[in-house]
Protein backbone atom coordinates (compact mmCIF):
# COMPACT_ATOMS: atom_id res chain seq x y z
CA UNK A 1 -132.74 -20.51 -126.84
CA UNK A 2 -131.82 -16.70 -127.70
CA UNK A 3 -133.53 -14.24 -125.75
CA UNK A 4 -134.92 -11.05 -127.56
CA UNK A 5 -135.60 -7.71 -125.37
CA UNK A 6 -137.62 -4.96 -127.40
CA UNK A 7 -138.86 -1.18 -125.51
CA UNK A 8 -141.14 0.54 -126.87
CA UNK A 9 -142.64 4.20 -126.11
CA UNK A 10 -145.81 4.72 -125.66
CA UNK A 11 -147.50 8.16 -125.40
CA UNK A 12 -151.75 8.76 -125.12
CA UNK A 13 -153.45 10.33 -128.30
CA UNK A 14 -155.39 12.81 -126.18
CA UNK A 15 -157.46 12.82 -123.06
CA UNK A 16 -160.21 10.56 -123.95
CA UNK A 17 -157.68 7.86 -124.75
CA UNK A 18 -155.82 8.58 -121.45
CA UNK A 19 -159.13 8.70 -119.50
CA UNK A 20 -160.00 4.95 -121.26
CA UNK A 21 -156.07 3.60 -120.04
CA UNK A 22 -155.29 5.23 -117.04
CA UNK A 23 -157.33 2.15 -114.70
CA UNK A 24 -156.36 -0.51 -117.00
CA UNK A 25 -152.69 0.62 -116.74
CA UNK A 26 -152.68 2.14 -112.92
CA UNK A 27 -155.03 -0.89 -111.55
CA UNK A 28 -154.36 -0.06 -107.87
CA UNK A 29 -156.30 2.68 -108.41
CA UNK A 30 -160.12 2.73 -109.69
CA UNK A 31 -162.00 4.60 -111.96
CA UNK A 32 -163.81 6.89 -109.70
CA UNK A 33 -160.45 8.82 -109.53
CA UNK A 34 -160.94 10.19 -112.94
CA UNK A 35 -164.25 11.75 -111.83
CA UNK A 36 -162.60 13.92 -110.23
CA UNK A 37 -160.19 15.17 -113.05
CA UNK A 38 -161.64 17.35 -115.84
CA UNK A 39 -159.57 17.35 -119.22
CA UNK A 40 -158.04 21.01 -118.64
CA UNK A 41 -156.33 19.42 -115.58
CA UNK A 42 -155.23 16.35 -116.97
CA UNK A 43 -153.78 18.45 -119.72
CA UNK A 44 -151.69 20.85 -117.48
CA UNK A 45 -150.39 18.01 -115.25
CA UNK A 46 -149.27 14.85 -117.51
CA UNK A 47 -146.42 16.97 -118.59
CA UNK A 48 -145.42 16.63 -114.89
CA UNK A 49 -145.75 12.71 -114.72
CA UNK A 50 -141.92 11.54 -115.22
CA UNK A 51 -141.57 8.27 -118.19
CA UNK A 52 -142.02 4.82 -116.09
CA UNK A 53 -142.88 1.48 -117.08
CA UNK A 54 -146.35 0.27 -117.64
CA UNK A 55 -146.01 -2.70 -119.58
CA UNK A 56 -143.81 -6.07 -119.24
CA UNK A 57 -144.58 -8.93 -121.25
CA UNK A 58 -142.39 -12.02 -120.43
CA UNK A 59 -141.60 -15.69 -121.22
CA UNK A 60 -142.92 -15.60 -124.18
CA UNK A 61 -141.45 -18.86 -126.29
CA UNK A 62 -142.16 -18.29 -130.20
CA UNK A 63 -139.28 -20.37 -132.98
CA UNK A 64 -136.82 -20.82 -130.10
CA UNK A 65 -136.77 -17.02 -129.16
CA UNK A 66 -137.85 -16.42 -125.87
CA UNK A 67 -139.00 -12.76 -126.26
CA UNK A 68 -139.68 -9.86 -124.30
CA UNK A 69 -141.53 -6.84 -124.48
CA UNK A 70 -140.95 -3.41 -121.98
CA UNK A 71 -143.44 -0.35 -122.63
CA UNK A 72 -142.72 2.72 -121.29
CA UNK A 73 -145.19 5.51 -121.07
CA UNK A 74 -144.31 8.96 -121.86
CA UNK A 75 -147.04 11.15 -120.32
CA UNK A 76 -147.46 13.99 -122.89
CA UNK A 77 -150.48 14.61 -125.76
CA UNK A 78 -149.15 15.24 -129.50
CA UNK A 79 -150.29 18.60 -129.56
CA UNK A 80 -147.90 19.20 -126.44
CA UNK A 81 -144.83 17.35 -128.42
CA UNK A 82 -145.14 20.06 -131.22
CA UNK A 83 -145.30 22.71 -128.77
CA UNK A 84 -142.73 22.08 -126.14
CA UNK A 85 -140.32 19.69 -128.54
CA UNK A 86 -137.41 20.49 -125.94
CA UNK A 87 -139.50 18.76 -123.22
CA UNK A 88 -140.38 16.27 -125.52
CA UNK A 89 -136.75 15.10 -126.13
CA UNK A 90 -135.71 15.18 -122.66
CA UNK A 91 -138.13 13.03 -121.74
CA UNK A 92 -137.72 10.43 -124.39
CA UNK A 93 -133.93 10.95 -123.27
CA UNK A 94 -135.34 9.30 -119.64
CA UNK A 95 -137.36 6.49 -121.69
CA UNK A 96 -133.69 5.53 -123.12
CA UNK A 97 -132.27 5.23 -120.04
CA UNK A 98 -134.97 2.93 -118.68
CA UNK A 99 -134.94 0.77 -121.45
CA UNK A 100 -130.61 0.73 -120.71
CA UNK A 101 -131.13 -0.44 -117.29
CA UNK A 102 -133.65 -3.23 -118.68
CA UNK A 103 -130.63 -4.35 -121.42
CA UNK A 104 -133.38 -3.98 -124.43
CA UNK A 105 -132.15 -4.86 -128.36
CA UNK A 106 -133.69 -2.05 -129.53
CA UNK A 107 -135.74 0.45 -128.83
CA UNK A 108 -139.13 1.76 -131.21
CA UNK A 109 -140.63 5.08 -131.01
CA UNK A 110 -144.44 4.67 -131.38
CA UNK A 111 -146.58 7.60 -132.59
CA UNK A 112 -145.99 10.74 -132.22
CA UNK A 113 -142.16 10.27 -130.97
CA UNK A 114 -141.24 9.56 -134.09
CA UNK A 115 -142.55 12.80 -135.65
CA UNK A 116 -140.48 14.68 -133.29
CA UNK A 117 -137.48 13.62 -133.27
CA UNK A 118 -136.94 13.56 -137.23
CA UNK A 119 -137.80 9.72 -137.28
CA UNK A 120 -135.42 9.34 -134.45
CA UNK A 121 -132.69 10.65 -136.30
CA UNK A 122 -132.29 13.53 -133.51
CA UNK A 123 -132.48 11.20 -131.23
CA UNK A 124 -130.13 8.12 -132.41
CA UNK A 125 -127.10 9.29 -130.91
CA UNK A 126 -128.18 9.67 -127.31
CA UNK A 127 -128.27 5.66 -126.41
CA UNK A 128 -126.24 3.28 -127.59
CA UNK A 129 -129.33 0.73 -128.24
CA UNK A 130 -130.44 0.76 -132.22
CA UNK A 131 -133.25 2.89 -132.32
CA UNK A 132 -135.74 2.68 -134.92
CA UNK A 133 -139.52 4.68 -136.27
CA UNK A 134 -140.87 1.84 -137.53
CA UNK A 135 -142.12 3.69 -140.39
CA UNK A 136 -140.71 1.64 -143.67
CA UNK A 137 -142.52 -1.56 -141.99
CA UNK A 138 -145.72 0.26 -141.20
CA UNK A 139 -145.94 1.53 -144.95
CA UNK A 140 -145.27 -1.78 -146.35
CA UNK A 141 -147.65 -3.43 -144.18
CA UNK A 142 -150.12 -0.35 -144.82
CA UNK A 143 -149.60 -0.60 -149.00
CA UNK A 144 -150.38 -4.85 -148.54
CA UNK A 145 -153.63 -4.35 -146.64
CA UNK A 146 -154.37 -2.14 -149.10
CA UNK A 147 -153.80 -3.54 -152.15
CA UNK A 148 -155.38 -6.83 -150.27
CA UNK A 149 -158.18 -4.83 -149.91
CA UNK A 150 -158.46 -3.43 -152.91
CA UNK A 151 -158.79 -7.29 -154.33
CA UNK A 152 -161.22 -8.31 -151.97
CA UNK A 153 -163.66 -6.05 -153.30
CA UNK A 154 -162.61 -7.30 -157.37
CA UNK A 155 -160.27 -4.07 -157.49
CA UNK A 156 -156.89 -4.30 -159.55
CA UNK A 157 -154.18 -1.83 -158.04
CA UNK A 158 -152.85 -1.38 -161.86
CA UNK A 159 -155.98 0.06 -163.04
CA UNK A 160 -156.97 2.68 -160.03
CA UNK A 161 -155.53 6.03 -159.01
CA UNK A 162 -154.16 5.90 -155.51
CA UNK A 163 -154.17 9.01 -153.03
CA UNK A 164 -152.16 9.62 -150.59
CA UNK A 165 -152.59 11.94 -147.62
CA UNK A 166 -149.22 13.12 -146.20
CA UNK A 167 -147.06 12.08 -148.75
CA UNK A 168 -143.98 14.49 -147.96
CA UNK A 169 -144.42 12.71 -144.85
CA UNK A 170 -141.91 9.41 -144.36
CA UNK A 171 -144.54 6.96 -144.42
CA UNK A 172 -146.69 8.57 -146.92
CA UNK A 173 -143.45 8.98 -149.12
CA UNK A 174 -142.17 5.45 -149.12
CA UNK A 175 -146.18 4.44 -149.97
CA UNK A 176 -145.72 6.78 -152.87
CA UNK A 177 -142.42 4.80 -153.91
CA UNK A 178 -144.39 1.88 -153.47
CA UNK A 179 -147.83 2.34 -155.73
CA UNK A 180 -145.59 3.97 -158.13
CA UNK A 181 -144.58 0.71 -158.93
CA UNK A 182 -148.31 -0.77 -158.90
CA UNK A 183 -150.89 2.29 -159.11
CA UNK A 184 -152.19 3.43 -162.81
CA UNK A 185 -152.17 7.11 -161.30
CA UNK A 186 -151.22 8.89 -158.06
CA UNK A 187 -152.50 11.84 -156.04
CA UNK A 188 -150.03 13.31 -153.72
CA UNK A 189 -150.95 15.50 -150.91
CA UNK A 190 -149.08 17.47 -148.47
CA UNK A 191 -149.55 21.03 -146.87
CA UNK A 192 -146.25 22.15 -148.73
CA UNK A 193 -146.24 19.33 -151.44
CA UNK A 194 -144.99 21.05 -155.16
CA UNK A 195 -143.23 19.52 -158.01
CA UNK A 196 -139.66 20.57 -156.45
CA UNK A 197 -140.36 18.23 -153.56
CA UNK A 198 -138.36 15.09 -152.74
CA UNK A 199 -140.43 12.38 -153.62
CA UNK A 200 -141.63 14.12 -156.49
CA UNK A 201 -138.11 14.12 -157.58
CA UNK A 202 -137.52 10.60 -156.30
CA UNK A 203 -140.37 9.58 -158.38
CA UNK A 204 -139.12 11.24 -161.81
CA UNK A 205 -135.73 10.15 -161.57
CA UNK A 206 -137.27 6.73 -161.11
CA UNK A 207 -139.63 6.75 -164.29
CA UNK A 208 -142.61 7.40 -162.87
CA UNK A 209 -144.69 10.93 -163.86
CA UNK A 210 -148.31 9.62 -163.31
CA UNK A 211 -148.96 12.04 -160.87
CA UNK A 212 -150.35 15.43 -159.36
CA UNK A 213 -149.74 17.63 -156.52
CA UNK A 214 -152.37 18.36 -154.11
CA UNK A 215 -152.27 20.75 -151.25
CA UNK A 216 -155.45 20.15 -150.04
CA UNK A 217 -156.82 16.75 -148.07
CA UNK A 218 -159.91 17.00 -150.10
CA UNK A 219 -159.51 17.53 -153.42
CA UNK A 220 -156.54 14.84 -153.13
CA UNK A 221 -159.44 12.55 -152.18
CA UNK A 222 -162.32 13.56 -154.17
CA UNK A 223 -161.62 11.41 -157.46
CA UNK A 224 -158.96 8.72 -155.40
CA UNK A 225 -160.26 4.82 -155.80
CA UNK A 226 -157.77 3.54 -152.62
CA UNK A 227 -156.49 6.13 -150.22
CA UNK A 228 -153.72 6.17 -147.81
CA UNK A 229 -154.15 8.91 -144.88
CA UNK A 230 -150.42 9.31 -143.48
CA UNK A 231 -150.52 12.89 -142.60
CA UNK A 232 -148.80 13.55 -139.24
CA UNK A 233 -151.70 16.01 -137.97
CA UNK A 234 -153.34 16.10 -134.34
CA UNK A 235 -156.44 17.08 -135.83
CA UNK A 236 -158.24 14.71 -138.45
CA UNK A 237 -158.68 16.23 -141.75
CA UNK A 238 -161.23 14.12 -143.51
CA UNK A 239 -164.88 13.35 -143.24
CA UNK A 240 -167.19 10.29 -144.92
CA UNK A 241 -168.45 12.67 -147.36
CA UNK A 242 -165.17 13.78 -148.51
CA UNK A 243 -164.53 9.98 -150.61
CA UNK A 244 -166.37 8.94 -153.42
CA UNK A 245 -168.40 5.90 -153.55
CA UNK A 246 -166.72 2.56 -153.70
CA UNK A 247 -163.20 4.27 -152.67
CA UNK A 248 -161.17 2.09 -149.89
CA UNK A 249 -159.36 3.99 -147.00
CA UNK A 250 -156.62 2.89 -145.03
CA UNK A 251 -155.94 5.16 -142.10
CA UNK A 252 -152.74 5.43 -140.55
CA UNK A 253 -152.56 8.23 -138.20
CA UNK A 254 -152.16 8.46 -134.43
CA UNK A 255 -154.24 10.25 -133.80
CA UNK A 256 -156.49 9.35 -137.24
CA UNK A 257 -156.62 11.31 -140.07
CA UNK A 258 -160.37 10.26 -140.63
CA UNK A 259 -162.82 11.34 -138.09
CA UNK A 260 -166.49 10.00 -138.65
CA UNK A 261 -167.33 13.17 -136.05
CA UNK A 262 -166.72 15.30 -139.14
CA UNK A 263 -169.56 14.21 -141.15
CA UNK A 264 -171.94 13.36 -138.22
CA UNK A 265 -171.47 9.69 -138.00
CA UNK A 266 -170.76 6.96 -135.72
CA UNK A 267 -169.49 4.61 -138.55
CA UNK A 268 -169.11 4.27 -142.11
CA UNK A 269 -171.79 3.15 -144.87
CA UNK A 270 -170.78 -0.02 -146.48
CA UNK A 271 -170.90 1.72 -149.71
CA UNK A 272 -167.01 3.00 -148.64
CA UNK A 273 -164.56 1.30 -146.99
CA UNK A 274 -162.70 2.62 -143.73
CA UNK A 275 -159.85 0.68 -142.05
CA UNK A 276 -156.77 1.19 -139.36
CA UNK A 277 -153.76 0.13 -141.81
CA UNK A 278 -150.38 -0.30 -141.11
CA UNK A 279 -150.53 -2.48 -138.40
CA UNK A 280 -149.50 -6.41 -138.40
CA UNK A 281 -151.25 -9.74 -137.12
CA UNK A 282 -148.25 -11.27 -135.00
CA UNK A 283 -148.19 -15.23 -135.25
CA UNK A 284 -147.25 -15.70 -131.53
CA UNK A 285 -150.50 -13.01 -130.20
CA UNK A 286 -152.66 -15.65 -128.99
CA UNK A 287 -149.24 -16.66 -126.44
CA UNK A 288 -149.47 -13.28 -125.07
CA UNK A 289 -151.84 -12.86 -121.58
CA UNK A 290 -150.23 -9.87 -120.00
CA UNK A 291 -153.79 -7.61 -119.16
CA UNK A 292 -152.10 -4.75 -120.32
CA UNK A 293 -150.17 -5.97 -123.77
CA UNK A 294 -154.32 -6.64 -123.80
CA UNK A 295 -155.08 -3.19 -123.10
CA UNK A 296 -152.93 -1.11 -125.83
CA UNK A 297 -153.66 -4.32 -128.52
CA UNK A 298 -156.89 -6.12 -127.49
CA UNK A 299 -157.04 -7.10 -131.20
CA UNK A 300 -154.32 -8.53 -133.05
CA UNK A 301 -153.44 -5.58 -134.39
CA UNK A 302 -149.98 -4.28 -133.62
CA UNK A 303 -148.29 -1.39 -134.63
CA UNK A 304 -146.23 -1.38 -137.43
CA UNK A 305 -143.13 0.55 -135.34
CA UNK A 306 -143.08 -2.76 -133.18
CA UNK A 307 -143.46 -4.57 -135.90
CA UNK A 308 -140.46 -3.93 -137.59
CA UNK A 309 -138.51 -3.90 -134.27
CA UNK A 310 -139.79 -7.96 -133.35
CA UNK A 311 -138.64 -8.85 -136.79
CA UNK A 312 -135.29 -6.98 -136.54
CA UNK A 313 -134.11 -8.18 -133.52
CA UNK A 314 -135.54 -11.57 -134.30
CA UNK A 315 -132.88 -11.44 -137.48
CA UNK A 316 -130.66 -9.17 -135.71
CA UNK A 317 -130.47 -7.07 -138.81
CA UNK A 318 -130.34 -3.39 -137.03
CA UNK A 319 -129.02 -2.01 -140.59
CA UNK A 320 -132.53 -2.01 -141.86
CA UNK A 321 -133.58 0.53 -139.05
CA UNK A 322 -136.08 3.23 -140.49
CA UNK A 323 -134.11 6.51 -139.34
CA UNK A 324 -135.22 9.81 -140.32
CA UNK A 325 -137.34 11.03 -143.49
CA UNK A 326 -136.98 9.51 -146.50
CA UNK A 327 -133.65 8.35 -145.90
CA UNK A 328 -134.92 4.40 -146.42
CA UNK A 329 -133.39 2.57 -149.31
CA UNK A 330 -135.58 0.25 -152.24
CA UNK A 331 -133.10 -2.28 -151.21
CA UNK A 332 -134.12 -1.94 -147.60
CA UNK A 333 -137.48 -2.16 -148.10
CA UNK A 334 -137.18 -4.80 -150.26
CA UNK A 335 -135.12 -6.20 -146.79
CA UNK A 336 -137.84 -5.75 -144.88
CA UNK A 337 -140.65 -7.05 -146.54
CA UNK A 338 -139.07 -10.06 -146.92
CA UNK A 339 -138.37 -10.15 -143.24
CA UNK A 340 -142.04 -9.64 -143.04
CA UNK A 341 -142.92 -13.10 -145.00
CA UNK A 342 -140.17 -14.56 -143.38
CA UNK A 343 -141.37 -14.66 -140.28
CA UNK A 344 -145.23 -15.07 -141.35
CA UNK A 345 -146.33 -11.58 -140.23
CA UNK A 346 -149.71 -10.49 -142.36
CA UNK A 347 -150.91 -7.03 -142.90
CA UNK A 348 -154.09 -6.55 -140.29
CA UNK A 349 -156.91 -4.99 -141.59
CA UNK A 350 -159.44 -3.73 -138.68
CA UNK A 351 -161.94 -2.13 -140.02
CA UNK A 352 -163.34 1.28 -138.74
């Protein structure tokens, strides 16, 4: 039986989120601790909380792999990573050399991480373990729970205009390269996005001119059928009223692009669609019992980053790593998705 090891970093999307972890994670201690912290100090003093382990899952037996799976938390808030990026690298730095000790396969950098390191192409050549952003397997899984989507509801991909939100981004770049191949029409939005930038060249020297550049979130979205909201932003830049009726989002962002706070809601009329994309329905979830593994995925839901890293070093194909921005190849996608039926992984839609 081979044994597969996979680390993955884990960082908290803002206080609330730590606030809702910290006693699931830290059980010894209870919740009345956090009474006692307001969000201005828990702010100030996570920076000062070294990376350590937090999650081990273990003799797991799936297809004659007995896998394992070592999170490590890295105590720091997005808006902090922008902010203090030199921190931020160090201490992703001290994740790699917990995840040497623990002899991992490879190592995936979940969230934020990878927006700060260049897609972990600053990172790559500080640990000898392949390192990878997940973020070629978390657009294809995105663009499939879309397009599912999109045919649940009688839609056909071939006859709507698609939108995407961050699309200088590398997610929201390879989705572009994707629904160019599908989408009648494509509305690509970025805060610096013009006609001399790379995937609008990409998409011109591939054939494809069925589009328009959009600098702003909502105007990109105003007219869209199916959107994709990839934008790496801590803050969330769209509201219910922003889509039009009928239109189908899948969200991506950690933290979400789509806040319902924004338009005064708690959740979304049925007369638009809102889901977390990107994310995969692992065959072998229901083998998994570790409380915590529970506590980051209590649904089967799992990030696209791990994603891509279970199937890699289940096929031991670390050449597919996604590495930087928009450095991914058609053929590796192509590479990937295949992995992705290979090993009967499905696109997870969970609806918002």
């Amino acid at each position: 039986m081979e044994r597969v090891k996979i680390g993955i970093i884990i960082h908290p999307l803002n206080t609330e989120s730590f606030r809702d972890l910290f006693p699931k994670i830290y059980t010894f201690f209870g919740n009345w601790i956090l009474k006692f912290l307001d969000d201005s100090f828990i702010t100030h003093n996570i920076v000062r909380i070294p990376p350590h382990k937090i999650m081990h899952v273990c003799n797991l037996i799936h297809n004659n792999y007995e896998i394992e799976i070592l999170g490590v938390l890295l105590p720091i808030f997005p808006r902090q990573m922008l902010i203090e990026k030199e921190n931020t690298i160090k201490k992703i730095i001290d994740c790699f050399k917990i995840f040497e000790q623990e002899n991992v396969n490879i190592i995936t950098l979940a969230g934020f991480t990878s927006i700060v390191t260049n897609g972990g192409r600053d990172v790559s050549k500080m640990t000898s373990i392949p390192i990878t952003s997940g973020n070629a397997t978390t657009a294809v899984l995105a663009s499939m729970a879309l397009e599912k989507e999109a045919g649940r509801h009688g839609k056909k991909v071939r006859e709507l205009s698609v939108a995407i939100i961050g699309a200088t981004g590398d997610i929201g770049s390879i989705c572009a390269r994707i629904y160019s191949k599908k989408a009648k029409f494509l509305r690509l939005c970025s805060r610096t996005i013009s006609d001399d930038s790379e995937i609008c060249k990409k998409l011109k020297a591939e054939g494809f001119d069925q589009f328009v550049c959009f600098t702003d979130a909502r105007e990109a979205v105003s007219d869209a059928d199916l959107i994709i909201a990839a934008a790496s932003s801590v803050d969330a830049l769209l509201g219910y009223s922003d889509f039009k009726e009928g239109s189908i989002i899948c969200d991506i962002g950690m933290p979400p692009n789509v806040s319902f706070e924004k338009s005064g809601l708690t959740s979304f009329p049925a007369k638009k669609t809102l889901f977390f994309g990107g994310t995969s329905e692992l065959p072998f979830y229901k083998k998994i019992f570790d409380s915590k593994w529970k506590s980051f995925f209590p649904q089967n839901a799992i990030y696209g980053c791990l994603t891509e890293a279970i199937i890699l070093a289940f096929s031991k194909r670390f050449d597919l790593v996604s590495l930087g921005r928009g450095e991914i190849s058609s053929e590796n996608l192509e590479g990937l998705a295949d992995l992705i039926l290979k090993y009967r992984i499905f696109p997870a839609v969970k609806y918002l």
